[in-house]
N, C-alpha and C. Protein backbone atom coordinates (compact mmCIF):
# COMPACT_ATOMS: atom_id res chain seq x y z
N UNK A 1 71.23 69.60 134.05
CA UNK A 1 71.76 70.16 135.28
C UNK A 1 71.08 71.49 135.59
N UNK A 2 70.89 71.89 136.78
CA UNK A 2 70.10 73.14 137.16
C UNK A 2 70.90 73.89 137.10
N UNK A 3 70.87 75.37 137.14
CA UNK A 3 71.87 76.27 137.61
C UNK A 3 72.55 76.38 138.61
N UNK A 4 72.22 75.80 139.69
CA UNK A 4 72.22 75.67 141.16
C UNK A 4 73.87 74.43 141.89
N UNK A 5 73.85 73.55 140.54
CA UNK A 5 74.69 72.72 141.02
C UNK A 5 76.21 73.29 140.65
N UNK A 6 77.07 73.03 141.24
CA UNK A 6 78.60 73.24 141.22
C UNK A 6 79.45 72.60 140.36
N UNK A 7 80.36 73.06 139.35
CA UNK A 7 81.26 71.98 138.65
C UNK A 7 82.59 71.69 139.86
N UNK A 8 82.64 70.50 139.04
CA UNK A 8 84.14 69.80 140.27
C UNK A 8 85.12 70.86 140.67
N UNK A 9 85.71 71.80 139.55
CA UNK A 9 86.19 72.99 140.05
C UNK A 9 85.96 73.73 140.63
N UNK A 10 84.71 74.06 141.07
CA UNK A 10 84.06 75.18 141.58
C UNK A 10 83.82 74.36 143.29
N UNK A 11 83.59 73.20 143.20
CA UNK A 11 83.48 72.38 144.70
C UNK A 11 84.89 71.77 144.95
N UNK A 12 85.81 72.08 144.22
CA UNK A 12 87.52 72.01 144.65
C UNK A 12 88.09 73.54 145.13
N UNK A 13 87.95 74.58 144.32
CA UNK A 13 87.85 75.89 145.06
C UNK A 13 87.36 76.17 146.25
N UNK A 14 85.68 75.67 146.69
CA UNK A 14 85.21 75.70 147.70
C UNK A 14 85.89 74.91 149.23
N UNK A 15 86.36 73.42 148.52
CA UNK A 15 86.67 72.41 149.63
C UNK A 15 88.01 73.10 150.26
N UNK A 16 89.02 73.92 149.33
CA UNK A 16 90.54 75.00 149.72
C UNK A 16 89.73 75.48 150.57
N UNK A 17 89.26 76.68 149.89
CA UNK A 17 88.81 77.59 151.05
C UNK A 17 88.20 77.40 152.36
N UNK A 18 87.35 75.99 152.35
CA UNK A 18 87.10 75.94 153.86
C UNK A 18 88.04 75.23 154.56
N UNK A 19 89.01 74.53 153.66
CA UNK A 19 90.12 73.68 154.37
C UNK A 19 90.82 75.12 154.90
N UNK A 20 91.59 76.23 154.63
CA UNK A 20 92.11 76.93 155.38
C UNK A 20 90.98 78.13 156.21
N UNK A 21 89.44 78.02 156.01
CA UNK A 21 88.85 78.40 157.70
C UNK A 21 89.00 77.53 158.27
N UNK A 22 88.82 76.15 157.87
CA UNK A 22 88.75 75.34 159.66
C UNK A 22 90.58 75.73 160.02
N UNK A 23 91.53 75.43 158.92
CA UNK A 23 93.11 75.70 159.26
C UNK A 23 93.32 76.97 160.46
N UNK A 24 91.84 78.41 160.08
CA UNK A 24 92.76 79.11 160.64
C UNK A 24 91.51 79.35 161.77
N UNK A 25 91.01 78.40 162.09
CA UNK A 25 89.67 78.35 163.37
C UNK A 25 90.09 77.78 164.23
N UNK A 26 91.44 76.55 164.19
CA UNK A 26 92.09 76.08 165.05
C UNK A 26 93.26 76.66 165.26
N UNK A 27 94.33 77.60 164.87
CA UNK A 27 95.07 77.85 164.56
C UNK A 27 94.66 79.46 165.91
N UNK A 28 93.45 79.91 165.54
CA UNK A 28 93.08 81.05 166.54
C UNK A 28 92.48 80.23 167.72
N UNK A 29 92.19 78.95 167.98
CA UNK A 29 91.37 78.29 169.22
C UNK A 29 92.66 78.16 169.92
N UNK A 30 94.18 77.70 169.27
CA UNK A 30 95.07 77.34 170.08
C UNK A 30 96.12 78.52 170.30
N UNK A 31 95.76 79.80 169.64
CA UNK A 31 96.03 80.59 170.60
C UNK A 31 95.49 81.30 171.68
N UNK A 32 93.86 81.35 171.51
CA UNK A 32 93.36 81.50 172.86
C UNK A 32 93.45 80.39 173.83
N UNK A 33 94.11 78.92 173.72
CA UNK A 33 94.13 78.30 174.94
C UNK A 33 95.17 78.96 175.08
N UNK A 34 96.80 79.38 174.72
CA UNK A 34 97.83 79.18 175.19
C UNK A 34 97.83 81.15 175.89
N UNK A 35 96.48 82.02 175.22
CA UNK A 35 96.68 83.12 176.08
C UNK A 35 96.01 83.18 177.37
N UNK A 36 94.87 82.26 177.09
CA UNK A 36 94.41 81.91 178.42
C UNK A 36 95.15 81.25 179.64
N UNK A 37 95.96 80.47 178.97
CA UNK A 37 97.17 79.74 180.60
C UNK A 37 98.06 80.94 180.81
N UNK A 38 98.45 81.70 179.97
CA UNK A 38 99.50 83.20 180.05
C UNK A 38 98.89 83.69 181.34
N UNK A 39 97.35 84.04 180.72
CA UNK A 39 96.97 85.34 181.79
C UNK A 39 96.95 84.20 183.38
N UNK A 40 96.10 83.19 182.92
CA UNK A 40 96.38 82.34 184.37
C UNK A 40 97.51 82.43 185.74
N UNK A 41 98.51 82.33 184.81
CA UNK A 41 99.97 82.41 185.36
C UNK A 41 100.09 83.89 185.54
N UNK A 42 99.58 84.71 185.02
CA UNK A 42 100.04 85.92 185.19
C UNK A 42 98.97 86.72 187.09
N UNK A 43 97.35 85.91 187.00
CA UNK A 43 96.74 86.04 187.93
C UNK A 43 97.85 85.60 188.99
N UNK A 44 98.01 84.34 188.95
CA UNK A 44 98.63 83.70 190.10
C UNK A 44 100.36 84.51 190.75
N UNK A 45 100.81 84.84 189.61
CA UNK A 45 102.33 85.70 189.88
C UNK A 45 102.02 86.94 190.59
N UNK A 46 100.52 87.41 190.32
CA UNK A 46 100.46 89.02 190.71
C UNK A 46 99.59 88.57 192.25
N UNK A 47 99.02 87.73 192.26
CA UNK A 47 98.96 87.72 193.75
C UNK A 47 99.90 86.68 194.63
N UNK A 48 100.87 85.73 194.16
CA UNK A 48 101.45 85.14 194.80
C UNK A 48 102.66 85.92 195.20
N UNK A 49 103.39 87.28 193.90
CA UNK A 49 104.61 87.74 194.45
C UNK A 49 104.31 88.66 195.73
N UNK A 50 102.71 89.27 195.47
CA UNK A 50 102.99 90.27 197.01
C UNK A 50 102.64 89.65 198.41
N UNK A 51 101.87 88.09 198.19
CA UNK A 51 101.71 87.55 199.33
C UNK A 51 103.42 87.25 200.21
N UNK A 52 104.57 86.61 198.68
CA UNK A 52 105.39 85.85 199.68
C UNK A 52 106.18 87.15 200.19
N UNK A 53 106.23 88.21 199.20
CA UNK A 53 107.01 89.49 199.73
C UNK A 53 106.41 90.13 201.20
N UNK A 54 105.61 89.80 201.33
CA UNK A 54 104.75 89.86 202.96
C UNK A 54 105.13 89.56 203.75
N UNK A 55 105.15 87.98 203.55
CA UNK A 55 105.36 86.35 204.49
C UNK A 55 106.63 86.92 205.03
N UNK A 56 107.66 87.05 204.13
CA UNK A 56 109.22 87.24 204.19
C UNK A 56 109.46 88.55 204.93
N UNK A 57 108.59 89.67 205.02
CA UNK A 57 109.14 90.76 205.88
C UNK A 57 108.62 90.53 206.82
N UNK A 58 107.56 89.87 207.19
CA UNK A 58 106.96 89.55 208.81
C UNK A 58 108.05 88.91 209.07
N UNK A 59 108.57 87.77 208.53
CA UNK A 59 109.24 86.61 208.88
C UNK A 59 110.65 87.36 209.66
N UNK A 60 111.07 88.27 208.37
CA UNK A 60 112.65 88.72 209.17
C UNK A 60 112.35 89.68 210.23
N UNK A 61 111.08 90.65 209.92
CA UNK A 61 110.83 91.37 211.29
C UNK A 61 110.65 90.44 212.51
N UNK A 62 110.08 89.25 212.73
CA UNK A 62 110.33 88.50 213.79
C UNK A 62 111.44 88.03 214.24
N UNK A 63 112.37 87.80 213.12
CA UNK A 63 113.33 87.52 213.40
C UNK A 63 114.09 88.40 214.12
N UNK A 64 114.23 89.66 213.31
CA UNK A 64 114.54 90.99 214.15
C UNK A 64 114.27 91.23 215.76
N UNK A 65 113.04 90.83 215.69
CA UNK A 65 112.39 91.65 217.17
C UNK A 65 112.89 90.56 218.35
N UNK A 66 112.92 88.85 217.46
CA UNK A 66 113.41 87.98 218.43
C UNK A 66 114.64 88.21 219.23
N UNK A 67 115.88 88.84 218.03
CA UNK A 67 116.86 88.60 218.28
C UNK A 67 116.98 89.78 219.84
N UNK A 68 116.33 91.02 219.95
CA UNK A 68 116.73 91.52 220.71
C UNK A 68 115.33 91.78 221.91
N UNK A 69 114.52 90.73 222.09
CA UNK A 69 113.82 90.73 223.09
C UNK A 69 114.23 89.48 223.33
């Protein structure tokens, strides 16, 4: 045997340790999907709340201006 080759223990130590990087390579992939839909939702809330808060004061100011013209 060369120096170079691994005993079964030493390639059972190895096979752990990469079993928990890939464990914790998916483990960080599925929290960047689930922060990525966060901020998504968070784009869409920060421009959808000041659009409808808009919509809604034009809306009652028309309503307003209707009622007494």
């Amino acid at each position: 045997m060369s120096d170079t080759s691994m005993t079964d223990a030493q390639q059972k130590e190895w096979d752990l340790k990469l079993r928990k990087i890939d464990a914790e390579i998916a483990n960080l992939y599925a929290l960047t999907t689930k922060t990525t839909s966060e901020v998504g939702q968070i784009k869409m809330n920060t421009f959808l709340a000041p659009f409808l808060a808009a919509a809604g004061l034009m809306g009652a100011t028309a309503a307003i201006v209707k009622m007494f013209f």
